[in-house]
N, C-alpha and C. Protein backbone atom coordinates (compact mmCIF):
# COMPACT_ATOMS: atom_id res chain seq x y z
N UNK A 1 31.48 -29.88 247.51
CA UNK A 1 32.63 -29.78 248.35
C UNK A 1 33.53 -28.68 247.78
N UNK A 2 33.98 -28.07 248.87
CA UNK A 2 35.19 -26.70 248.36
C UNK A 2 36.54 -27.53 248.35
N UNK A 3 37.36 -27.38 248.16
CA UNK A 3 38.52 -27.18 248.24
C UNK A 3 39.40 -26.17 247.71
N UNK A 4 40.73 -25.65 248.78
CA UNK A 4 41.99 -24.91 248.52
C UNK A 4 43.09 -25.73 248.54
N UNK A 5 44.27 -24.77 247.79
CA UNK A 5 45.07 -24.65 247.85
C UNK A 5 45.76 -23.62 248.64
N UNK A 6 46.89 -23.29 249.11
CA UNK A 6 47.44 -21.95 249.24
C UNK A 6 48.57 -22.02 248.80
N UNK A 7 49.34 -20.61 248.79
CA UNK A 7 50.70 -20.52 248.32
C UNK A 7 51.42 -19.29 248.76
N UNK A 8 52.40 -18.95 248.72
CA UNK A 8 53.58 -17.29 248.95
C UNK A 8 53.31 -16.35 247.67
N UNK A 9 53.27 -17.20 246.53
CA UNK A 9 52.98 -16.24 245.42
C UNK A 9 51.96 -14.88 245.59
N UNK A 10 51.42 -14.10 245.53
CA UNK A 10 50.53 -13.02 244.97
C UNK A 10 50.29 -13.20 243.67
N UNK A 11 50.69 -13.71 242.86
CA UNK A 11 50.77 -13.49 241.26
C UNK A 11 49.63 -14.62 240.76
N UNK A 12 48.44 -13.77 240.05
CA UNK A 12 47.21 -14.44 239.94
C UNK A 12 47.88 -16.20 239.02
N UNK A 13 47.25 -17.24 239.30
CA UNK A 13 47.79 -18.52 238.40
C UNK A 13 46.58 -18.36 236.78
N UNK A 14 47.86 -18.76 235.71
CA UNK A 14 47.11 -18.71 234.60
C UNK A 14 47.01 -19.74 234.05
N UNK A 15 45.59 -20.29 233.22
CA UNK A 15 45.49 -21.44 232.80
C UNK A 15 45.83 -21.13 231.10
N UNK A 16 46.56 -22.10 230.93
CA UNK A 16 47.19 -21.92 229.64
C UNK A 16 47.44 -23.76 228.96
N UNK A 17 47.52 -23.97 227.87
CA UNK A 17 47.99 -25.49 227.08
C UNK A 17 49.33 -25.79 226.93
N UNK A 18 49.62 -26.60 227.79
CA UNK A 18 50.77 -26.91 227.90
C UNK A 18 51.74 -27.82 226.78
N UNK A 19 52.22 -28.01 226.39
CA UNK A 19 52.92 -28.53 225.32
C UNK A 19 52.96 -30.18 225.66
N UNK A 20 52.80 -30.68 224.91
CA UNK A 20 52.92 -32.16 225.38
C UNK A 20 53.99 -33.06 225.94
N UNK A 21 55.35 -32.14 225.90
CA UNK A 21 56.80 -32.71 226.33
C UNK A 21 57.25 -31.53 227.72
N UNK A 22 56.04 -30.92 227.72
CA UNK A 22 55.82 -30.13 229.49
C UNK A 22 56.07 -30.65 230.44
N UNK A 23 56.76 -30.84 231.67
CA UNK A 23 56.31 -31.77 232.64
C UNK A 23 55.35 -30.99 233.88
N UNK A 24 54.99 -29.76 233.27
CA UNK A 24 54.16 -29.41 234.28
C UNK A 24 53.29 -28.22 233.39
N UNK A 25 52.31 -27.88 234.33
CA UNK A 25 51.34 -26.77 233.82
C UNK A 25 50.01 -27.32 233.41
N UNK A 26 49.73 -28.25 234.03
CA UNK A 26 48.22 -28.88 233.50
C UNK A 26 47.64 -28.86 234.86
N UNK A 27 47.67 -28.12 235.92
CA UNK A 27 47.11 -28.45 237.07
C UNK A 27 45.33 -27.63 237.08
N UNK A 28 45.55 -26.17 235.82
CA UNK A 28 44.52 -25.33 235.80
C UNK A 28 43.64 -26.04 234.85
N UNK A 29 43.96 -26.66 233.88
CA UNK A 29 43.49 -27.45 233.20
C UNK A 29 42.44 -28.43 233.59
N UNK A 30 43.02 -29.25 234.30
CA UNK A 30 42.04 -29.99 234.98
C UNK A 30 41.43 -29.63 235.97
N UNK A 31 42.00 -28.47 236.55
CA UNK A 31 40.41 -28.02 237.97
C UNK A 31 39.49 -27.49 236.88
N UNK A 32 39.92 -26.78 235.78
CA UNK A 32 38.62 -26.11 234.82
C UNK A 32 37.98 -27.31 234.29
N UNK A 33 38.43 -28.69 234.42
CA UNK A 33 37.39 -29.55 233.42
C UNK A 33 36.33 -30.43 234.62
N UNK A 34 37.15 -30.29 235.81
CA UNK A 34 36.88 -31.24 236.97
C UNK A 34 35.48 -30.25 237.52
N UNK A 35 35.99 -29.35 238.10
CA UNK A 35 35.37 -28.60 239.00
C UNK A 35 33.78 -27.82 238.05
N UNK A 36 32.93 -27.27 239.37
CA UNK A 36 31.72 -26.85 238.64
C UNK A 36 32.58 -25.35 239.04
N UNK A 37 33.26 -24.99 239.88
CA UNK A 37 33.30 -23.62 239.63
C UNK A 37 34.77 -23.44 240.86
N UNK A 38 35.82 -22.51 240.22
CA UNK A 38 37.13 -22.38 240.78
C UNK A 38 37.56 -20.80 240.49
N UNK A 39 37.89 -20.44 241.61
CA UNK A 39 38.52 -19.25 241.40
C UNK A 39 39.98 -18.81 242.51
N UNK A 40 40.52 -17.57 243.08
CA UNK A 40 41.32 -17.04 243.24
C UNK A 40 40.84 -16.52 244.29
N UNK A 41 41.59 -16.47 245.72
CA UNK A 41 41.20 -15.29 246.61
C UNK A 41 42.81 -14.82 248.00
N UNK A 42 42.22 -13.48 247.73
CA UNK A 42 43.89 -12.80 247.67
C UNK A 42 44.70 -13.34 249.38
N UNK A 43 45.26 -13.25 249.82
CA UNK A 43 45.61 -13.40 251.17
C UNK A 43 46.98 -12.40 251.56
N UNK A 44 47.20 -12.51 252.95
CA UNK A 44 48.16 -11.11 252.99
C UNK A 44 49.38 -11.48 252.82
N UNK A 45 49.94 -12.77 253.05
CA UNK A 45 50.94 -13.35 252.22
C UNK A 45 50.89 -14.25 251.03
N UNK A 46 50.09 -14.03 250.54
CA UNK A 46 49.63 -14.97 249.01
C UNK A 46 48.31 -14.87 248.59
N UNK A 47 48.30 -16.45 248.21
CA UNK A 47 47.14 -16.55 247.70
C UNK A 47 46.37 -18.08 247.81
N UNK A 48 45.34 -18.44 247.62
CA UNK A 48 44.27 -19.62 247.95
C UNK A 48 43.74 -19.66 246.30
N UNK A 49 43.70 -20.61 245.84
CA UNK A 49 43.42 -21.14 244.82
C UNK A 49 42.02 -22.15 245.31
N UNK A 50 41.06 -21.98 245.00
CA UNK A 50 39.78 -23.18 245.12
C UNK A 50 38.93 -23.34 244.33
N UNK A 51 38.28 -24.18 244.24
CA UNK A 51 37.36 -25.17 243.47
C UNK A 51 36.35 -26.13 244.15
N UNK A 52 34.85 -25.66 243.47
CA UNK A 52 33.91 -26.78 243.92
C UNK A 52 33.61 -27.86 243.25
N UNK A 53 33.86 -28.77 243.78
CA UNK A 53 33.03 -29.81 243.18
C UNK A 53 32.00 -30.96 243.54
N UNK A 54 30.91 -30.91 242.72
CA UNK A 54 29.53 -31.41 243.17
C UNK A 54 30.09 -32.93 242.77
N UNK A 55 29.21 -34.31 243.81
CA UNK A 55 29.21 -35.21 243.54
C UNK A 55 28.03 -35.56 242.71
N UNK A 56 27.78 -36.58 242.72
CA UNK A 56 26.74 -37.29 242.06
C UNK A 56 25.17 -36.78 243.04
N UNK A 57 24.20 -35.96 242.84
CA UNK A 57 23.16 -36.27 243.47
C UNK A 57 23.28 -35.22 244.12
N UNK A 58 24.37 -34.19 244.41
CA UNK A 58 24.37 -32.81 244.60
C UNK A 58 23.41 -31.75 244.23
N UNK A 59 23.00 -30.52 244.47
CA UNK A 59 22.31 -29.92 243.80
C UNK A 59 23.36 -28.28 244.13
């Protein structure tokens, strides 16, 4: 299964370790541990953020 996001930004999202008293910034984090494969694709007012992920029995 694919899934997006979208957004207004242009500005590529960076996955980075968030500090533990963060209340945000772990969202790249977990599509990189969740997902088999996520990337970036540009749009003319932003941008789409997506990620696949296989279930059980997928190939």
């Amino acid at each position: 299964m694919r899934i997006g996001v979208v957004d207004f930004s242009k500005a590529r999202p960076v996955r980075r370790k968030p500090n533990p008293e963060d209340e945000g910034g772990r969202g790249l984090a977990l599509v990189g541990e969740l997902a088999e494969d996520w990337g970036t694709a540009p749009l003319p007012w932003g941008k789409q953020v997506w990620a696949e992920l296989h279930g059980k029995g997928d190939q």
